[in-house]
PDB file of N, CA and C in Angstrom:
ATOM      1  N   UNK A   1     100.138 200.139 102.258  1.00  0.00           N
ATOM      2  CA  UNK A   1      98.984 199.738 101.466  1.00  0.00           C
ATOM      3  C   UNK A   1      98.754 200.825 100.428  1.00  0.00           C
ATOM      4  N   UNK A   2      98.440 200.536  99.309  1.00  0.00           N
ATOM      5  CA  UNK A   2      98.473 201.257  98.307  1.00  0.00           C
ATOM      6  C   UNK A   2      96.817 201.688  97.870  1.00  0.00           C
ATOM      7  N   UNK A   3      96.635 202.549  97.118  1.00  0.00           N
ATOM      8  CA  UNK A   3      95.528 203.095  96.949  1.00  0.00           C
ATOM      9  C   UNK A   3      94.456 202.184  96.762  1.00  0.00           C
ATOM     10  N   UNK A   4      94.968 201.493  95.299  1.00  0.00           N
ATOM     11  CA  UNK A   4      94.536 200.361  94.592  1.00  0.00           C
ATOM     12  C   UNK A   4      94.401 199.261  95.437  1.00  0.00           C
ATOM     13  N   UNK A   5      95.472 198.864  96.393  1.00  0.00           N
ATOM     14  CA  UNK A   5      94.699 197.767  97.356  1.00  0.00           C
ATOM     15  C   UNK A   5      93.515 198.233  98.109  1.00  0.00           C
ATOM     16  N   UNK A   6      93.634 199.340  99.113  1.00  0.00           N
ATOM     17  CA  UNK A   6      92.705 199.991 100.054  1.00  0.00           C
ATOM     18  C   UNK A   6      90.883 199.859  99.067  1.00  0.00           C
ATOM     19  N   UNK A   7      91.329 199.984  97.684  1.00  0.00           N
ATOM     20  CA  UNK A   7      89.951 200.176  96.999  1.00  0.00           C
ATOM     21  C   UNK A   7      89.249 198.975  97.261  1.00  0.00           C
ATOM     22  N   UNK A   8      90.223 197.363  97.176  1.00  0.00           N
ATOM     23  CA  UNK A   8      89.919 196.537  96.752  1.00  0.00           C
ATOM     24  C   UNK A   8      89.532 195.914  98.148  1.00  0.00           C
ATOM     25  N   UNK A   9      90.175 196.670  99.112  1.00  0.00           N
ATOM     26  CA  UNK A   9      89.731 195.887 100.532  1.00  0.00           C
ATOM     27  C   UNK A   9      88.106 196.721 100.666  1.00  0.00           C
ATOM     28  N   UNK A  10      88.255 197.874 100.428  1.00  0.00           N
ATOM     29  CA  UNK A  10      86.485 198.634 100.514  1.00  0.00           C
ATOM     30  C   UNK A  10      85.343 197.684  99.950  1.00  0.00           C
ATOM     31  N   UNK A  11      85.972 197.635  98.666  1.00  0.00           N
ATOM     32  CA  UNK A  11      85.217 196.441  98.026  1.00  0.00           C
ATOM     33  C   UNK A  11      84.742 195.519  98.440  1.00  0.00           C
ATOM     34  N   UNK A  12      85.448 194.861  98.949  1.00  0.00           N
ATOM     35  CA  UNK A  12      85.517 193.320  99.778  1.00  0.00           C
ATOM     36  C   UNK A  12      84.486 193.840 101.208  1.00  0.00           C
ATOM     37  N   UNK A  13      84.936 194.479 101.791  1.00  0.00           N
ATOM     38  CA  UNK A  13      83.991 194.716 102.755  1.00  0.00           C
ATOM     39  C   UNK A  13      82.826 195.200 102.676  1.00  0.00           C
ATOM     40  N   UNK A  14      82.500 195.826 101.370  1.00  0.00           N
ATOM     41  CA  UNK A  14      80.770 196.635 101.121  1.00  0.00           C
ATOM     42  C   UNK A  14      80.444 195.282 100.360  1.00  0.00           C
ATOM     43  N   UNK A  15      80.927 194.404 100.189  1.00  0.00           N
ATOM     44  CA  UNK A  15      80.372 192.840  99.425  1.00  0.00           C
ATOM     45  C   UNK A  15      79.902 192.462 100.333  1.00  0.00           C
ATOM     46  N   UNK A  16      80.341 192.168 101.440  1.00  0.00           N
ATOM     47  CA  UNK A  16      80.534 190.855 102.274  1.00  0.00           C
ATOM     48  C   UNK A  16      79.166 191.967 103.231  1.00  0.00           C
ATOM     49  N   UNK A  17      79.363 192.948 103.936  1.00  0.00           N
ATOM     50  CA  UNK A  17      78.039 193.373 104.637  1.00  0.00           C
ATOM     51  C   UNK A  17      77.010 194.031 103.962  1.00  0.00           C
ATOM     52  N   UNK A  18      76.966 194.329 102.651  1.00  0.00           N
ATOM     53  CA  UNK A  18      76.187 195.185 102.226  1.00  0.00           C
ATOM     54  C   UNK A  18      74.897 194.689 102.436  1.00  0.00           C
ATOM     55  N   UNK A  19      74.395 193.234 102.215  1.00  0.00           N
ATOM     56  CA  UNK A  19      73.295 192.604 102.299  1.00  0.00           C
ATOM     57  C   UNK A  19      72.471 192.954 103.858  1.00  0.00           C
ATOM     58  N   UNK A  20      73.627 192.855 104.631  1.00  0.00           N
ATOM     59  CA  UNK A  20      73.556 192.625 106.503  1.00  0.00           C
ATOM     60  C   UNK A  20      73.386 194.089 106.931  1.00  0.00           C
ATOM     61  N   UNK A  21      73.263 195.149 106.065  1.00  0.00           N
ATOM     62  CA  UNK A  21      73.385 196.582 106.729  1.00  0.00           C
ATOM     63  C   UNK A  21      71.921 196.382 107.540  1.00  0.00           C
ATOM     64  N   UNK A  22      70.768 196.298 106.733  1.00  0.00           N
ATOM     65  CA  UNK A  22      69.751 196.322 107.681  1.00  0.00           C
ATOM     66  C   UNK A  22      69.223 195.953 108.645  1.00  0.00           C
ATOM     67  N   UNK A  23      69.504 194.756 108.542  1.00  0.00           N
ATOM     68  CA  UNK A  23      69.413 193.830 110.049  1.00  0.00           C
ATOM     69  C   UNK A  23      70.457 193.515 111.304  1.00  0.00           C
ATOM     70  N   UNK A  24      71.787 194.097 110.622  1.00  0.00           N
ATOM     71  CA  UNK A  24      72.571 193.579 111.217  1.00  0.00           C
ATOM     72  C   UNK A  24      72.667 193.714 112.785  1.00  0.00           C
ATOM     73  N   UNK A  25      73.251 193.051 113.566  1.00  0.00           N
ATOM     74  CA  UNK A  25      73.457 193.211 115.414  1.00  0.00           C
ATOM     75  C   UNK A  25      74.186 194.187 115.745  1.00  0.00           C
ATOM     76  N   UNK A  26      75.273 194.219 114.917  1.00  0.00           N
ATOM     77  CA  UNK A  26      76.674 195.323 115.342  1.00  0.00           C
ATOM     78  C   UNK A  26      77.054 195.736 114.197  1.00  0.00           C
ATOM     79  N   UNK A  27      77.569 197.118 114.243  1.00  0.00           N
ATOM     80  CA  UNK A  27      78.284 198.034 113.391  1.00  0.00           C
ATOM     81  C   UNK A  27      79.643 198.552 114.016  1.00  0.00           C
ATOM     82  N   UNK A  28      80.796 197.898 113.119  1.00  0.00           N
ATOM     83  CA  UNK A  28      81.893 198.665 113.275  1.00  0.00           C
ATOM     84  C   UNK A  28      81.824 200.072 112.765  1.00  0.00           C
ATOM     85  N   UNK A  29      82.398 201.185 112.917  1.00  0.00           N
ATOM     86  CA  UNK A  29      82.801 201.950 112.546  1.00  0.00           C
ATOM     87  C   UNK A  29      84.000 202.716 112.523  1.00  0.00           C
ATOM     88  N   UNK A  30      84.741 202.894 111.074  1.00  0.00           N
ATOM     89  CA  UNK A  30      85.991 202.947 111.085  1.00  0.00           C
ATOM     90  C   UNK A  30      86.571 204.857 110.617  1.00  0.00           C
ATOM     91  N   UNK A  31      87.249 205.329 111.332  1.00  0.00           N
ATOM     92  CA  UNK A  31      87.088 207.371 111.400  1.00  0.00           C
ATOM     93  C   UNK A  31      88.531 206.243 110.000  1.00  0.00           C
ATOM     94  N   UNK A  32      88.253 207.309 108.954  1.00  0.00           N
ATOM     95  CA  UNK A  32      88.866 206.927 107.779  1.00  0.00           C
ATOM     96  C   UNK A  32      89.314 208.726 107.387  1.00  0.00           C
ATOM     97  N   UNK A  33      89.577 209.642 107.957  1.00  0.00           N
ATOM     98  CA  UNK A  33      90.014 210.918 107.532  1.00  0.00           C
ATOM     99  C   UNK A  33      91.261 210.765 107.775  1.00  0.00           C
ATOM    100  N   UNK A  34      91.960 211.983 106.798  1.00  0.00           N
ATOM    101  CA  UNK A  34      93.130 212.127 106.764  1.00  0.00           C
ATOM    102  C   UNK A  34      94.018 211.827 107.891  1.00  0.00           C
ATOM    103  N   UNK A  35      93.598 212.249 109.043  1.00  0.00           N
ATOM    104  CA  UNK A  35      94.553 212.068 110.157  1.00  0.00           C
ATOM    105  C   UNK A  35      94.478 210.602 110.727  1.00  0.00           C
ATOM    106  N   UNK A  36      93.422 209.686 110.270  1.00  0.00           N
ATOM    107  CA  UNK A  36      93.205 208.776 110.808  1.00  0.00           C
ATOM    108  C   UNK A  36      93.687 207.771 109.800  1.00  0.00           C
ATOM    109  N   UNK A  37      93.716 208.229 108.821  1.00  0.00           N
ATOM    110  CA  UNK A  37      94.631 207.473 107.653  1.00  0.00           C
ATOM    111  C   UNK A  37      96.423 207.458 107.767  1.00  0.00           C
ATOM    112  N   UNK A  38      96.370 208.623 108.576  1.00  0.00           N
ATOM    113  CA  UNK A  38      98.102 208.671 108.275  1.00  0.00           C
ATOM    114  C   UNK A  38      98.640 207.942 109.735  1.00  0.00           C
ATOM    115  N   UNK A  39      97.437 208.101 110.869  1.00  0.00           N
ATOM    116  CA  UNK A  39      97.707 206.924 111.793  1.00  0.00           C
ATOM    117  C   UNK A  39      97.810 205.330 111.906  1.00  0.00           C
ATOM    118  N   UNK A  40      97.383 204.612 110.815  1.00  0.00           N
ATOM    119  CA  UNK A  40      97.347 203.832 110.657  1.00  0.00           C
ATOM    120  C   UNK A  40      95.717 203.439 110.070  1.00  0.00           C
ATOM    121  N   UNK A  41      94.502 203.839 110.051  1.00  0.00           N
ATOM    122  CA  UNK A  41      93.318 203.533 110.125  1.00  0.00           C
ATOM    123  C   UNK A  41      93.229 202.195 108.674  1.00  0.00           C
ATOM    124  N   UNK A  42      93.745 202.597 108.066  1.00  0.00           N
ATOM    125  CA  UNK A  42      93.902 201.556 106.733  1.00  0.00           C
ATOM    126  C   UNK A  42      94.026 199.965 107.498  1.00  0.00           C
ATOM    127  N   UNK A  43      95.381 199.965 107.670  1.00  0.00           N
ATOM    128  CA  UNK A  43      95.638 198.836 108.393  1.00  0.00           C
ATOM    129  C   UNK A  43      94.511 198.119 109.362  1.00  0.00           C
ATOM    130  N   UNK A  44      94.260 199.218 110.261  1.00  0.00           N
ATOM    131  CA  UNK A  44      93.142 198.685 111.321  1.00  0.00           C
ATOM    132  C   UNK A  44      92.032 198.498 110.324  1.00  0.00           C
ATOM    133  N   UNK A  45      91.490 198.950 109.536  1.00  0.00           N
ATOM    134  CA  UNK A  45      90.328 198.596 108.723  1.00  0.00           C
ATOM    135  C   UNK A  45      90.488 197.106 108.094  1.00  0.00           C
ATOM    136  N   UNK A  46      91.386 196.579 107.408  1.00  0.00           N
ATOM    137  CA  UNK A  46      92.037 195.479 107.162  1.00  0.00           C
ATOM    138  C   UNK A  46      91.988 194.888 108.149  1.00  0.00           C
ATOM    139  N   UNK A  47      92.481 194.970 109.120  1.00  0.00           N
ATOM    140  CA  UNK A  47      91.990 193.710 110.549  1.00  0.00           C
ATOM    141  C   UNK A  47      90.812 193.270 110.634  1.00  0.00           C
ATOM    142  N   UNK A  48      90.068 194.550 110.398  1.00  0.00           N
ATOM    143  CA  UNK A  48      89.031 194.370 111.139  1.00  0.00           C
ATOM    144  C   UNK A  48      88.035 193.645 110.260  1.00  0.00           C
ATOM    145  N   UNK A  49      88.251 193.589 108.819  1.00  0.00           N
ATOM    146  CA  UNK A  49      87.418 192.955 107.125  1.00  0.00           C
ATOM    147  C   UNK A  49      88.129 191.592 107.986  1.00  0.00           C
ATOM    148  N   UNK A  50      89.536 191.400 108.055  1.00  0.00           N
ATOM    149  CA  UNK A  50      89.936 190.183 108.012  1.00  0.00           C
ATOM    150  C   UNK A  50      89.243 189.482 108.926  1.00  0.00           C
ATOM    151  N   UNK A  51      89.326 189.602 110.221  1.00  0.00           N
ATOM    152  CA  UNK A  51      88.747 189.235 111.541  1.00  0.00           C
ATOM    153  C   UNK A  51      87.483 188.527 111.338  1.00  0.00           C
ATOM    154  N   UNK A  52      86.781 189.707 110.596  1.00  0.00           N
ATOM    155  CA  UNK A  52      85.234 189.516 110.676  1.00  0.00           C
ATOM    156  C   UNK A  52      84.701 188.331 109.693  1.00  0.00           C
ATOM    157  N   UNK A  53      85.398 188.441 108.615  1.00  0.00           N
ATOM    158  CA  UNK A  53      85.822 187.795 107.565  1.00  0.00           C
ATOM    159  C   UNK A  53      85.737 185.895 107.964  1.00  0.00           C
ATOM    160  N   UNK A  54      87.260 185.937 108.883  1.00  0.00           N
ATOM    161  CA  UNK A  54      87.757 184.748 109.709  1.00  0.00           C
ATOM    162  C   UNK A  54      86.862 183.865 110.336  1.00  0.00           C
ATOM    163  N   UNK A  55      85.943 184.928 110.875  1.00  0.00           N
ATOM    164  CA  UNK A  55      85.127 184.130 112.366  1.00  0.00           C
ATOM    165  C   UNK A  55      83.586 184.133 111.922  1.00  0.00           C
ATOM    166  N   UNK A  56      83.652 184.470 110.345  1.00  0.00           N
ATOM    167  CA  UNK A  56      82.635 184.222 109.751  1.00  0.00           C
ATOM    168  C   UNK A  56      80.779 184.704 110.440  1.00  0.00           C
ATOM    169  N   UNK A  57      81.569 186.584 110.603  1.00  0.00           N
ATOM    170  CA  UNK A  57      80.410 186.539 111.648  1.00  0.00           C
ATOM    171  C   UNK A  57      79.335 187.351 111.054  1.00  0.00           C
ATOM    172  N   UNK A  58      78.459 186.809 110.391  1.00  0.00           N
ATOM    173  CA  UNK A  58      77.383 187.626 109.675  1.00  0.00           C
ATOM    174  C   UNK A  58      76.513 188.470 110.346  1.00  0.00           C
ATOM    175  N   UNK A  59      76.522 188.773 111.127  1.00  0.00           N
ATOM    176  CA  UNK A  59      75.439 189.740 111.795  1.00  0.00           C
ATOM    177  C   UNK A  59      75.873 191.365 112.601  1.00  0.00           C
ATOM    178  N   UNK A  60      77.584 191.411 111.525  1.00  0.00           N
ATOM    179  CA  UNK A  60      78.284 192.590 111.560  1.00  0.00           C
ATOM    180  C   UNK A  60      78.465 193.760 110.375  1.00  0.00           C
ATOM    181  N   UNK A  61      78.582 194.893 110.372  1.00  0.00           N
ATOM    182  CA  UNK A  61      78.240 195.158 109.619  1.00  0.00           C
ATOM    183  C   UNK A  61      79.860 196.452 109.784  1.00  0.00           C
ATOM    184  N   UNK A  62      80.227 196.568 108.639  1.00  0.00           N
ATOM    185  CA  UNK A  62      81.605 197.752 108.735  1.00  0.00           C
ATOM    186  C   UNK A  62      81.509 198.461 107.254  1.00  0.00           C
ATOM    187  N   UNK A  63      81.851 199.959 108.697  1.00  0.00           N
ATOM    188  CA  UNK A  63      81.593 200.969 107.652  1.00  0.00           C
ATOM    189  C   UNK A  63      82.562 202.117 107.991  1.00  0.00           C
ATOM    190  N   UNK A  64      82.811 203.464 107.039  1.00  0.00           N
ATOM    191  CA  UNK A  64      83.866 204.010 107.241  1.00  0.00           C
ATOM    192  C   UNK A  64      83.171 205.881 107.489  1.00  0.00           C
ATOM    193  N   UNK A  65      83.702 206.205 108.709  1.00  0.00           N
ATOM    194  CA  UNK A  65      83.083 207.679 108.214  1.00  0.00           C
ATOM    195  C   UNK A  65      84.543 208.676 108.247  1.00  0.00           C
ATOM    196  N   UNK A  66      84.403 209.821 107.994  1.00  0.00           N
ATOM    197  CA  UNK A  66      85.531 210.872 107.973  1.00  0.00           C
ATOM    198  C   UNK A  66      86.032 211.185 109.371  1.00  0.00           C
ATOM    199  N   UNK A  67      86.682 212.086 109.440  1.00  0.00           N
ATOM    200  CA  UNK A  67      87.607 212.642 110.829  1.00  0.00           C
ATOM    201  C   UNK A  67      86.179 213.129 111.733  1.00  0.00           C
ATOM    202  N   UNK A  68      86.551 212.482 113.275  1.00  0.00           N
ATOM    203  CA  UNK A  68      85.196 212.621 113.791  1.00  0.00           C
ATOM    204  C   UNK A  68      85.433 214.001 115.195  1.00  0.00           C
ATOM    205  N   UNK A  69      86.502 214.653 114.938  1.00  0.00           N
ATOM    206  CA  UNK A  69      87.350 215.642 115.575  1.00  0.00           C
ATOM    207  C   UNK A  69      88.268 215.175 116.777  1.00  0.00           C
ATOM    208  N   UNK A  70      88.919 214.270 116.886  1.00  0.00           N
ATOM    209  CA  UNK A  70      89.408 213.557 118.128  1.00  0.00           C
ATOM    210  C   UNK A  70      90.532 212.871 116.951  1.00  0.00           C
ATOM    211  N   UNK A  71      91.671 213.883 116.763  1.00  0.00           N
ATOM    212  CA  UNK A  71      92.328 213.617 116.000  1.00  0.00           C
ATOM    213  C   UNK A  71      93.841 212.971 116.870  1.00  0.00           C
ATOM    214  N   UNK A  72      94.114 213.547 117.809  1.00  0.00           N
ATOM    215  CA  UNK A  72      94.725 213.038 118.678  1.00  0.00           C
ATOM    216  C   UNK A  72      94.899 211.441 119.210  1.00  0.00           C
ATOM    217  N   UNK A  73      93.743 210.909 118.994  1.00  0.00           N
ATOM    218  CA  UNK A  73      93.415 209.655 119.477  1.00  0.00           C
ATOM    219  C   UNK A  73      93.378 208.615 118.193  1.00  0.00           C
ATOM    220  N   UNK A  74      93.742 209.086 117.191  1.00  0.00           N
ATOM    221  CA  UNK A  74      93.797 208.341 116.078  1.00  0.00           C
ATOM    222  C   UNK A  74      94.363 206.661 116.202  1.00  0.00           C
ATOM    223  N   UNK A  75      94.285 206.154 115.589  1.00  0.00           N
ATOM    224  CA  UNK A  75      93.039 205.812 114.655  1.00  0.00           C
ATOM    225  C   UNK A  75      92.113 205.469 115.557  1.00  0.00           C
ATOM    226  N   UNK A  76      90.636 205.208 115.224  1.00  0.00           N
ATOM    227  CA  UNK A  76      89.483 205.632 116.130  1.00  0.00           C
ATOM    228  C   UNK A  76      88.628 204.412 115.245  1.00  0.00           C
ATOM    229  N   UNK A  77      87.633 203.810 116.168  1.00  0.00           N
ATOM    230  CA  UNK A  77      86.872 202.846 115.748  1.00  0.00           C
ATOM    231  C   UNK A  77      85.584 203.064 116.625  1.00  0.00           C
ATOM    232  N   UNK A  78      84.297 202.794 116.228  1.00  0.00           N
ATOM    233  CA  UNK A  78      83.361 202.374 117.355  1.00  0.00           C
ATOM    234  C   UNK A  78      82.698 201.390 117.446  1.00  0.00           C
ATOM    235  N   UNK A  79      81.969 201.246 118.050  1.00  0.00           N
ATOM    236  CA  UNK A  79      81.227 199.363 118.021  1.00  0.00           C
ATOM    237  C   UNK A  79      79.842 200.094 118.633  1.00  0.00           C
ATOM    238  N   UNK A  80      79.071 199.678 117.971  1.00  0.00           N
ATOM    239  CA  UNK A  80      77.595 199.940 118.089  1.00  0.00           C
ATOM    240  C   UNK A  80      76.768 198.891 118.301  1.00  0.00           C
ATOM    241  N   UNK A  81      76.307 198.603 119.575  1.00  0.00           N
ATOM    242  CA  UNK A  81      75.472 196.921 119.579  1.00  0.00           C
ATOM    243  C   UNK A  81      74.267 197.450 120.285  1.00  0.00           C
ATOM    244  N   UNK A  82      72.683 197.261 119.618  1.00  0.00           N
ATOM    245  CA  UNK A  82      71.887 197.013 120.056  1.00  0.00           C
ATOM    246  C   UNK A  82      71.704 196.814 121.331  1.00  0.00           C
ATOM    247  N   UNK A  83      71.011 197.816 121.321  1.00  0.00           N
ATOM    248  CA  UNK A  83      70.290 198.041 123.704  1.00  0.00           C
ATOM    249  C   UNK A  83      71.900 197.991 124.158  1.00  0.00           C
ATOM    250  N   UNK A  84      72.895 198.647 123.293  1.00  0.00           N
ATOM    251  CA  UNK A  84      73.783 199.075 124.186  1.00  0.00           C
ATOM    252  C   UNK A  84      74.755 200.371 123.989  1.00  0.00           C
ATOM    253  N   UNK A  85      75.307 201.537 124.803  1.00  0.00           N
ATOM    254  CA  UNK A  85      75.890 202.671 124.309  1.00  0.00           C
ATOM    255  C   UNK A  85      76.707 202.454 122.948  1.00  0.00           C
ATOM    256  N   UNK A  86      76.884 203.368 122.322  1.00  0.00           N
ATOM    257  CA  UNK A  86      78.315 203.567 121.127  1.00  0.00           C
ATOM    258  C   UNK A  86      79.328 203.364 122.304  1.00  0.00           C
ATOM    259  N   UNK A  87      80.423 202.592 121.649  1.00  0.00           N
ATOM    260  CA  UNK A  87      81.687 202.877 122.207  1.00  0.00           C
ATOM    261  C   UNK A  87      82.832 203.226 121.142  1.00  0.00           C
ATOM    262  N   UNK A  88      83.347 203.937 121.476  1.00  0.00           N
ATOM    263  CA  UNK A  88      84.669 204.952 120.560  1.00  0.00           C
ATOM    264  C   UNK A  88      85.949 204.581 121.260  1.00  0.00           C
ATOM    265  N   UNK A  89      86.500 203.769 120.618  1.00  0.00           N
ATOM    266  CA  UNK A  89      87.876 203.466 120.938  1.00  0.00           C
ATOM    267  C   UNK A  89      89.307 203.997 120.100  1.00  0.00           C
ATOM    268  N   UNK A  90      90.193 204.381 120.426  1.00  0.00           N
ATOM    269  CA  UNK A  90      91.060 205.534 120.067  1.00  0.00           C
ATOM    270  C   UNK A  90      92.507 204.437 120.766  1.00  0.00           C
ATOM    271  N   UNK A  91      93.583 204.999 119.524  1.00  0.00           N
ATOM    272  CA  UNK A  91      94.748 204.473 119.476  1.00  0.00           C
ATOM    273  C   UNK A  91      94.520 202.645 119.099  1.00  0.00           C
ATOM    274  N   UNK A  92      93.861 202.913 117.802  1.00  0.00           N
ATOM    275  CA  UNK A  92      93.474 201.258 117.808  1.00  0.00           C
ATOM    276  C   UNK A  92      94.928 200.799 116.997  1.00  0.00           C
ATOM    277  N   UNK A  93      95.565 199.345 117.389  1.00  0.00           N
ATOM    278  CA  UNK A  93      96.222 199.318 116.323  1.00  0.00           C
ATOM    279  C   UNK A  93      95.130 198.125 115.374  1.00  0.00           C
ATOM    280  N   UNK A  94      96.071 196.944 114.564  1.00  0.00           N
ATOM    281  CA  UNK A  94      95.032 196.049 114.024  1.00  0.00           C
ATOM    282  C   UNK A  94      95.458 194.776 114.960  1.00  0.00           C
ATOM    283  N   UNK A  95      96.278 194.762 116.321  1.00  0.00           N
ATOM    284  CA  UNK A  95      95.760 193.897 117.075  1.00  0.00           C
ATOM    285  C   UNK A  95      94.719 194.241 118.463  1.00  0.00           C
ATOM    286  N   UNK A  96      94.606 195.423 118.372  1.00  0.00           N
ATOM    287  CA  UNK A  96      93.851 195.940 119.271  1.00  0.00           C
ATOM    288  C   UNK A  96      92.748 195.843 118.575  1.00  0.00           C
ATOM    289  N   UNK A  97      92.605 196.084 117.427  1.00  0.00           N
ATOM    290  CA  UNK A  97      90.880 195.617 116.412  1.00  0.00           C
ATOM    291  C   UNK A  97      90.833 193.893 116.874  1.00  0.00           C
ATOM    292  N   UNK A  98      91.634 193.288 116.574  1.00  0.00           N
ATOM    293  CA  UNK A  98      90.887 191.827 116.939  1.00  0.00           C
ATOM    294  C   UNK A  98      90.734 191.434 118.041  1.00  0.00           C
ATOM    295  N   UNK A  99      91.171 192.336 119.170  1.00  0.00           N
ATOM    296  CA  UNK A  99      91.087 192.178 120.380  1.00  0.00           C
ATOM    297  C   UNK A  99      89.456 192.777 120.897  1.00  0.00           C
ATOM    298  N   UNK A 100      89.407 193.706 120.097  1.00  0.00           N
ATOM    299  CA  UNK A 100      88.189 194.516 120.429  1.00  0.00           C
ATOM    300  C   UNK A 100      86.803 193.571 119.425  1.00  0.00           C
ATOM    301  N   UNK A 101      87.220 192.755 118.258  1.00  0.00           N
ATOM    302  CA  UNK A 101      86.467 191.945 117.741  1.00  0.00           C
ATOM    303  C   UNK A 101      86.082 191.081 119.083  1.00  0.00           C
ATOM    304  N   UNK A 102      87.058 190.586 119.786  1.00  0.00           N
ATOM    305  CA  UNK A 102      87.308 189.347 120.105  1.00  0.00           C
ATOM    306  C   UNK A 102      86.155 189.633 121.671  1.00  0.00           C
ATOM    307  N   UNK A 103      86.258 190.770 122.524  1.00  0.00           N
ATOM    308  CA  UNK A 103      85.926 190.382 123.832  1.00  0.00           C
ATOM    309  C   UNK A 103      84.388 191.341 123.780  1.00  0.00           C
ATOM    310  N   UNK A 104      84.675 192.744 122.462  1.00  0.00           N
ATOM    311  CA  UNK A 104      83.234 193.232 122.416  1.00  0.00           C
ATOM    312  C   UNK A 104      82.316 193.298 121.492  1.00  0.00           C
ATOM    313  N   UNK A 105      83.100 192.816 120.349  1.00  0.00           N
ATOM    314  CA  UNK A 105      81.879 192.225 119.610  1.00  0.00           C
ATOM    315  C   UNK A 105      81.085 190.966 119.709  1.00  0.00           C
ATOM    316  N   UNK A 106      82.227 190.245 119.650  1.00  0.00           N
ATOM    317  CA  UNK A 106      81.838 188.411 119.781  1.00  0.00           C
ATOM    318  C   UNK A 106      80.868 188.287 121.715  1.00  0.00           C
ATOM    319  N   UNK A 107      81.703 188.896 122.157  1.00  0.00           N
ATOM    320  CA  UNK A 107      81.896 188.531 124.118  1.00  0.00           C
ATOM    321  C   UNK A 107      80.817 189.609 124.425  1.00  0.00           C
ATOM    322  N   UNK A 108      80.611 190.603 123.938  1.00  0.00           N
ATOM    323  CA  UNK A 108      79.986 191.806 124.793  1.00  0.00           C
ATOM    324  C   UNK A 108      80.174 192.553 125.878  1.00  0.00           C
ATOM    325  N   UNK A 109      81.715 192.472 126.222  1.00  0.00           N
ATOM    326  CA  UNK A 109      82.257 193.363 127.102  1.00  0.00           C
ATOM    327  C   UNK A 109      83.201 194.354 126.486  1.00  0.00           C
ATOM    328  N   UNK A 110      83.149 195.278 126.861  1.00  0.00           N
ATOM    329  CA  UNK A 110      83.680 196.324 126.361  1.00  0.00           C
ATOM    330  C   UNK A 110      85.530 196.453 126.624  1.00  0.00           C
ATOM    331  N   UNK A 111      86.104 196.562 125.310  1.00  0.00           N
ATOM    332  CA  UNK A 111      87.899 196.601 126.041  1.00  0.00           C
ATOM    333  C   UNK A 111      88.186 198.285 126.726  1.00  0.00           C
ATOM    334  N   UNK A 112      88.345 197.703 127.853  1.00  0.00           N
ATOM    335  CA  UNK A 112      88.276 199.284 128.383  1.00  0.00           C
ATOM    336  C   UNK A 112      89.619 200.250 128.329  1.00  0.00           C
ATOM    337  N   UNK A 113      90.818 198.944 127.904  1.00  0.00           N
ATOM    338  CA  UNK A 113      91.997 199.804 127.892  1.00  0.00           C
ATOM    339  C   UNK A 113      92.192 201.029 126.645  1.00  0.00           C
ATOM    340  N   UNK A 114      91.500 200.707 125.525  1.00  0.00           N
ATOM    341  CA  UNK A 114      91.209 201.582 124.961  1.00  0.00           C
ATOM    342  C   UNK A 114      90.055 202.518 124.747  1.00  0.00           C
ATOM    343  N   UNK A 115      88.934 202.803 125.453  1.00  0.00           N
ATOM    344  CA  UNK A 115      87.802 203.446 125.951  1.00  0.00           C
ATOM    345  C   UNK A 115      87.855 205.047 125.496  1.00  0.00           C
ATOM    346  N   UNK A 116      87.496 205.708 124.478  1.00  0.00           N
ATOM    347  CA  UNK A 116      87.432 207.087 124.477  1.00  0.00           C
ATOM    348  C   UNK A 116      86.704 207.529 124.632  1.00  0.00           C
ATOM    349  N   UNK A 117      85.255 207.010 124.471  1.00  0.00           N
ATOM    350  CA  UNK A 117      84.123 207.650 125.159  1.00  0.00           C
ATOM    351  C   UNK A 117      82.787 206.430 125.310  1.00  0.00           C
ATOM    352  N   UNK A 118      82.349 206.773 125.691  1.00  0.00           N
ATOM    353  CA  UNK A 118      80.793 206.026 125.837  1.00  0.00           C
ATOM    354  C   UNK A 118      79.376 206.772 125.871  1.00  0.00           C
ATOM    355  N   UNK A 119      78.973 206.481 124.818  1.00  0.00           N
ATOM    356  CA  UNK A 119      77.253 207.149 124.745  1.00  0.00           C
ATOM    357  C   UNK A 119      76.495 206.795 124.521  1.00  0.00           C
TER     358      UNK A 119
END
């Protein structure tokens, strides 16, 4: 993925939730630093626009922060849902993002095979 695409997928995704930041139910969050970029995090970010995108789920909201020191575990995502812990999931690929769309965003159970922390 090239620079110029990555811009255009940011784009697409600060379109599509920017309205939903305030109210929204759930927040992805995508570790977008260097090390998490050269793991793949691009790609998984792209799943995860697409996914959300797909299943047409407005009450999500995705956003990108820098290297969150858990560089090892790259690429790194969390899911934040109302009256419930952060969860930080590590070694995501972008079928492990729609998997993690699929059973803890949509479902509300947490995928535990990828589990890096809980708070």
């Amino acid at each position: 993925m090239s620079i110029d695409e990555f811009d255009e997928l940011k784009r697409k995704a600060k379109g599509s939730t920017q309205t939903q930041e305030i109210s929204c139910a759930t927040k992805i969050v995508v570790a977008m630093g260097t090390c998490g970029i050269a793991a793949g995090a691009r790609e998984v970010m792209s799943a995860i626009v697409d996914e959300v995108s797909k299943r047409n789920l407005k009450d999500v909201s995705i956003s990108q922060i820098g290297c969150i020191g858990m560089c090892e575990q790259e690429p790194i995502i969390q899911v934040i849902r109302p009256g419930q812990p952060k969860v930080t999931y590590g070694y995501v690929t972008p079928e492990i993002a729609r998997t993690i769309i699929d059973q803890h965003v949509i479902g509300g159970r947490i995928f535990s095979d990828c589990v890096v922390s809980i708070e």
